[in-house]
Protein backbone atom coordinates (compact mmCIF):
# COMPACT_ATOMS: atom_id res chain seq x y z
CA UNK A 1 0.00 0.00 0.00
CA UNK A 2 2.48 2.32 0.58
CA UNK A 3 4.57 1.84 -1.72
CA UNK A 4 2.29 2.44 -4.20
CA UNK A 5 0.61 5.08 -2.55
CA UNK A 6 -0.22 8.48 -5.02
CA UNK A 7 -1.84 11.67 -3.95
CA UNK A 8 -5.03 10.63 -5.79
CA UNK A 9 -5.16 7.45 -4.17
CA UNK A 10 -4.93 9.24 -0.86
CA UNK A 11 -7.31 11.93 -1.29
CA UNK A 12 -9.88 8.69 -2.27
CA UNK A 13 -9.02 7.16 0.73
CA UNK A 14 -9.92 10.48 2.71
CA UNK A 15 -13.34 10.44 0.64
CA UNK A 16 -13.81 7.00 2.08
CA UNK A 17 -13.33 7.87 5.48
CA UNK A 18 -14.65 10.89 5.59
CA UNK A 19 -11.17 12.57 6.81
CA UNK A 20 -12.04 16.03 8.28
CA UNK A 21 -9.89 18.57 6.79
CA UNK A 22 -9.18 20.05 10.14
CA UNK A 23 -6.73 16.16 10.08
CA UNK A 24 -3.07 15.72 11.34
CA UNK A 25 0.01 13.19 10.35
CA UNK A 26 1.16 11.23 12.64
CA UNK A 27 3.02 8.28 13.33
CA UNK A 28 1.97 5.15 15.77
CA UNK A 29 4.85 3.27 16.66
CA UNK A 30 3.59 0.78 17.95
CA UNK A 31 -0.04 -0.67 19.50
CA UNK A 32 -0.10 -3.79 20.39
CA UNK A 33 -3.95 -4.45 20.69
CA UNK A 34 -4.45 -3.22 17.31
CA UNK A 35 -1.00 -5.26 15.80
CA UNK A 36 0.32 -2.17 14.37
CA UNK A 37 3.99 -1.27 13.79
CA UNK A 38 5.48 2.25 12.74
CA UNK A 39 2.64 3.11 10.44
CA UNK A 40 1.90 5.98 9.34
CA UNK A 41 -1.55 7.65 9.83
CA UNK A 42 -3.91 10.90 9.80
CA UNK A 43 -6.00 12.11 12.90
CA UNK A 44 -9.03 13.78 13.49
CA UNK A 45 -11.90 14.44 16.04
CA UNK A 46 -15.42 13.72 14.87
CA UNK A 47 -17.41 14.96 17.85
CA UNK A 48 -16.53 13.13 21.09
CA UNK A 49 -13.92 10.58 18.75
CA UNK A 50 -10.37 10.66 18.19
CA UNK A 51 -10.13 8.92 14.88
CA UNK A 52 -7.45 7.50 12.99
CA UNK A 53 -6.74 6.09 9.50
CA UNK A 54 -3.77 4.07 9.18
CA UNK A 55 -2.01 3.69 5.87
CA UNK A 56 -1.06 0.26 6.66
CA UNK A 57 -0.89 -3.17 4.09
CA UNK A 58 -4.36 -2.71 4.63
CA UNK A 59 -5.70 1.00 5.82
CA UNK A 60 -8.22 0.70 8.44
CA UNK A 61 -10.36 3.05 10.66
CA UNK A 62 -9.25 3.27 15.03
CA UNK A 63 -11.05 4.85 16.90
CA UNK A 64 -11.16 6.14 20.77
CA UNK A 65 -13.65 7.66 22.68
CA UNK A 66 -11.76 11.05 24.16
CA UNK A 67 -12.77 10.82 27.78
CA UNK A 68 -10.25 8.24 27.64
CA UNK A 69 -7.78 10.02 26.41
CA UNK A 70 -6.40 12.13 29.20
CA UNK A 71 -3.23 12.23 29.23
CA UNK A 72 0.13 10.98 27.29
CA UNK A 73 2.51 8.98 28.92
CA UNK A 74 6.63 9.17 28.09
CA UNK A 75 8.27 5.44 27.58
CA UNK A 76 12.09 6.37 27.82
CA UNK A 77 15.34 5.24 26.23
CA UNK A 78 13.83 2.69 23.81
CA UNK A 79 16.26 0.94 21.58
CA UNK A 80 16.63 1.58 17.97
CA UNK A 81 18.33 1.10 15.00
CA UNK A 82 17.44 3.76 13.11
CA UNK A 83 18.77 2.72 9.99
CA UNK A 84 16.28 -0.33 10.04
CA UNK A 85 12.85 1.81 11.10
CA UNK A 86 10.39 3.07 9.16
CA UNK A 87 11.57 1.71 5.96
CA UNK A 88 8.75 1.91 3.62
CA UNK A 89 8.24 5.64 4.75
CA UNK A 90 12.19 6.44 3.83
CA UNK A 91 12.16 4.82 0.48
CA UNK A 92 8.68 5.93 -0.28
CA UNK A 93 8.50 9.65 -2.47
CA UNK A 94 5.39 10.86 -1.55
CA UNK A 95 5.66 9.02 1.94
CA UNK A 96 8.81 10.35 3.13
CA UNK A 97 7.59 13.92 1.67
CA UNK A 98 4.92 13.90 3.50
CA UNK A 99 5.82 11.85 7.34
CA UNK A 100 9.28 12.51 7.56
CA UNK A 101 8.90 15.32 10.04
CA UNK A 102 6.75 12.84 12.00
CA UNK A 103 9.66 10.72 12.82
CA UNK A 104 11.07 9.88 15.91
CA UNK A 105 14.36 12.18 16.94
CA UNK A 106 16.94 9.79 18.33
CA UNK A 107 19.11 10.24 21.14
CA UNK A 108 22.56 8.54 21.40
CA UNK A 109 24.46 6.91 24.31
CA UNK A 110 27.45 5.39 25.30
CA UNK A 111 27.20 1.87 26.70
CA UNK A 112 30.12 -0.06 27.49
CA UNK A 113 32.44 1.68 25.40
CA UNK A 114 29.56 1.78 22.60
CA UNK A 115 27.01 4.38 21.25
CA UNK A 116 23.69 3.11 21.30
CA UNK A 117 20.78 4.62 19.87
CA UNK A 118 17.47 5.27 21.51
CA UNK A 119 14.35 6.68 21.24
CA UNK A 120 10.95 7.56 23.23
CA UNK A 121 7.57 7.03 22.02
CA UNK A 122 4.36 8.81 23.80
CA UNK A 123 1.37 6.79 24.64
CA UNK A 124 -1.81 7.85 23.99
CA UNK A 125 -5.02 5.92 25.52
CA UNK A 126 -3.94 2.12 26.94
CA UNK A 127 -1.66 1.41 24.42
CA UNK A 128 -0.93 3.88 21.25
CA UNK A 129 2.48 4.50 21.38
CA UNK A 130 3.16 7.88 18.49
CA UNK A 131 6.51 8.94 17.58
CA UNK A 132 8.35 11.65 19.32
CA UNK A 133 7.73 13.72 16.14
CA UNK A 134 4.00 13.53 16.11
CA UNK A 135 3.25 14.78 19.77
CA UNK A 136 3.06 18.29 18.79
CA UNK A 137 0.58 17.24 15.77
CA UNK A 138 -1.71 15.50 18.62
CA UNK A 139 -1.95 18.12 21.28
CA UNK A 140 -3.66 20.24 18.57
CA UNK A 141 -6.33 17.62 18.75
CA UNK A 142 -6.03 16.83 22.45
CA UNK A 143 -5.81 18.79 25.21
CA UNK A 144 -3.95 16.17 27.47
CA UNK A 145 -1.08 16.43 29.64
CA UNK A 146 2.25 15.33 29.01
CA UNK A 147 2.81 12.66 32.09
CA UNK A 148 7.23 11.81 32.68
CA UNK A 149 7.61 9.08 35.14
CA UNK A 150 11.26 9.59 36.43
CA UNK A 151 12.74 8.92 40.51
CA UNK A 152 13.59 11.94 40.18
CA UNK A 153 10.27 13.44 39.90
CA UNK A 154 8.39 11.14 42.47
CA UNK A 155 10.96 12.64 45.59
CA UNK A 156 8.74 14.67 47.74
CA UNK A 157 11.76 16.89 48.31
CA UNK A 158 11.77 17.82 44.74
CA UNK A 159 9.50 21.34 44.30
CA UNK A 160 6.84 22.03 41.65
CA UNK A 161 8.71 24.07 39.48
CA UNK A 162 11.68 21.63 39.31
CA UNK A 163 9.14 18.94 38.22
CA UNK A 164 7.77 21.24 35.58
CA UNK A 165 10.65 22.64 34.65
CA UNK A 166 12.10 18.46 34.10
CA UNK A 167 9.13 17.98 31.63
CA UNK A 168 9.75 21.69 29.40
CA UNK A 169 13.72 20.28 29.49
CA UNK A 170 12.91 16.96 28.48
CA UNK A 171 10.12 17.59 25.86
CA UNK A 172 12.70 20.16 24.10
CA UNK A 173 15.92 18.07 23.96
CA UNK A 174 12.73 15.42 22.28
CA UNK A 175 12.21 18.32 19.68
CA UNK A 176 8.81 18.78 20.75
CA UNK A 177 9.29 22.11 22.12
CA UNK A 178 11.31 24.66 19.45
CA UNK A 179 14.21 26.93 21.71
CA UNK A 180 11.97 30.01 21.60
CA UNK A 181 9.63 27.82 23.11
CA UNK A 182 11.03 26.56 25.80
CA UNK A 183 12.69 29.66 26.64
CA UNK A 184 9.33 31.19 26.82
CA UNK A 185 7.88 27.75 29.44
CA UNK A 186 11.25 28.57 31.41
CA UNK A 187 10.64 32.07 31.76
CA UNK A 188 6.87 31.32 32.93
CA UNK A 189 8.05 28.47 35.57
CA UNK A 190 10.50 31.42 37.02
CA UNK A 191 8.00 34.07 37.23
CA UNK A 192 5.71 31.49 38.89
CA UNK A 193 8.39 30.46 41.08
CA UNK A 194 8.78 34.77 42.41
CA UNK A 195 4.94 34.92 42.33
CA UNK A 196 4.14 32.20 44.93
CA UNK A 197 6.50 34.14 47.32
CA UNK A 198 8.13 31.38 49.32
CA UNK A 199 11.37 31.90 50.98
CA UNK A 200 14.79 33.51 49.71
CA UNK A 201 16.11 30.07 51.50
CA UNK A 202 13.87 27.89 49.20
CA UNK A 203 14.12 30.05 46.39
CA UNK A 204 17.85 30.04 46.27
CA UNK A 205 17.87 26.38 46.47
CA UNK A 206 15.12 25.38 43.88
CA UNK A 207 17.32 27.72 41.66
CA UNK A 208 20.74 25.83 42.30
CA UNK A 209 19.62 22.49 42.02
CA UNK A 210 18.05 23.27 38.42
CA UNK A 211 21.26 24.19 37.31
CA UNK A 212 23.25 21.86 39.18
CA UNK A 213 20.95 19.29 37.11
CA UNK A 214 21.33 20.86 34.10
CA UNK A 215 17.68 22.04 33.47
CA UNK A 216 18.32 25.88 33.92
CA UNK A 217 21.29 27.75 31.82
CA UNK A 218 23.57 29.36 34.69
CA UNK A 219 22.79 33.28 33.00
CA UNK A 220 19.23 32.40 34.14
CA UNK A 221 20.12 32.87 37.56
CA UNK A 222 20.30 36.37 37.75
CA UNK A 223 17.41 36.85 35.51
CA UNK A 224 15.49 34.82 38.11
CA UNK A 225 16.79 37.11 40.94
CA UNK A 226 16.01 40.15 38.90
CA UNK A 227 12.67 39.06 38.86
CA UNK A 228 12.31 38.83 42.47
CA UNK A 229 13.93 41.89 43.05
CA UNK A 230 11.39 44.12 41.21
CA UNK A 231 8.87 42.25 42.68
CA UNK A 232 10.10 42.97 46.10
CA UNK A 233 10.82 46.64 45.76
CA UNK A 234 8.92 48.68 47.50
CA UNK A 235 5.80 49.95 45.05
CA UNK A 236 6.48 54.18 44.77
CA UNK A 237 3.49 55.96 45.73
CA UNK A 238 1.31 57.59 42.68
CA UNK A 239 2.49 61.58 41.76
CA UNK A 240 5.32 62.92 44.03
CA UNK A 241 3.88 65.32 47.07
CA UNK A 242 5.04 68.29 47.36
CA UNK A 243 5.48 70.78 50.60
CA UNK A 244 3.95 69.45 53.50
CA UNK A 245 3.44 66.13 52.20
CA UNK A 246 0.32 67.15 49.77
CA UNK A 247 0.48 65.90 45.99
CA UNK A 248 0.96 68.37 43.33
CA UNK A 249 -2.01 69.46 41.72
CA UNK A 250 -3.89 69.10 44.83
């Protein structure tokens, strides 16, 4: 099917379905329940459905209610060997043109004195497991919550803006988030952070051990103490008084 795949026979096959134009490419990995291995696909919402058409061997139709659909969890540091993924959707023309964006990014390691590749795949529901590359293409659908299970995250020492600011880190370094935006997340989680007025104490030591981690780039610091500076200067009172202490124009 996909090798032989044209832009006419594709636009049929969104006749069939009834593909909403307001559709998204995307990748599933893997789903086990439906037997379904790096195949390529379009999404869509038809009312209360998330909906997607698989151009498999054999396209066919899943679909999931969305109050099930909640949230997407991160499986880390999945093996890979890139070179042998996704083959039909390299090799393909119009394939590659159109779902190479969609691919996984992959990370590399050394193990034993060897790089290793890996990847991570999001899942979606019990068991849809999408690409890396086709996250940002289903939060425009879905309004879920990205979920990263790390030991890190789960000690009750750890603040909130650490754990937020682990998810923004991680989800960039996936290519999910572009630099601009995860500058702009990191500048929120900071201004949060001087909002919620908690102690210097705490505040000093949420910022070191984000950049002791690596999450937070060290000229951040004094931005972050800039911020809490203004906020903690004294507000000037409105027109300047005059003699005896009356306003001007009084």
């Amino acid at each position: 099917m996909l090798a032989s795949m044209t832009e006419e026979k594709l636009n049929q096959l969104f006749v069939k379905y009834k593909v909403k134009q307001e559709h998204v490419p995307v990748i599933l990995d893997l789903c086990v329940s439906e037997r379904v291995k790096q195949c390529p696909g379009f999404a869509w919402l038809d009312k209360n459905n998330f909906k997607l058409l698989l151009i498999d061997s054999k396209t066919r139709l899943i679909e999931r209610d969305t109050f099930f659909l909640q949230k997407i969890k991160v499986e880390r540091g999945i093996s890979a060997r890139a070179s042998l993924e996704y083959p039909e959707l390299r090799d393909t023309v119009l394939m590659k043109k159109l779902f190479t964006p969609y691919l996984p990014r992959y990370h590399k390691k050394e193990i034993g004195g060897r790089s290793v590749l890996f990847k991570n795949l999001y899942v979606l529901g019990e068991d849809m497991k999408f690409t890396s590359g086709s996250v940002r293409s289903l939060l425009k659908l879905l309004p879920v919550r990205i979920e990263l299970s790390e030991r890190r995250m789960e000690e009750s020492s750890v603040s909130a803006y650490y754990k937020e600011l682990f998810t923004v880190s991680f989800l960039w370094k996936d290519g999910i988030y572009t630099l601009d935006e995860f500058r702009e997340r990191l500048e929120k989680i900071l201004k949060d952070m001087v909002d919620a007025d908690i102690p210097y104490a705490e505040f000093e030591q949420n910022l070191s051990e984000m950049i002791s981690d690596g999450l937070l780039p060290m000229e951040y610091r004094d931005y972050a103490y800039r911020l809490r500076e203004k906020k903690n200067k004294p507000q000037e009172k409105e027109g300047k008084k005059g003699l005896f202490g009356k306003k001007k124009g009084k």
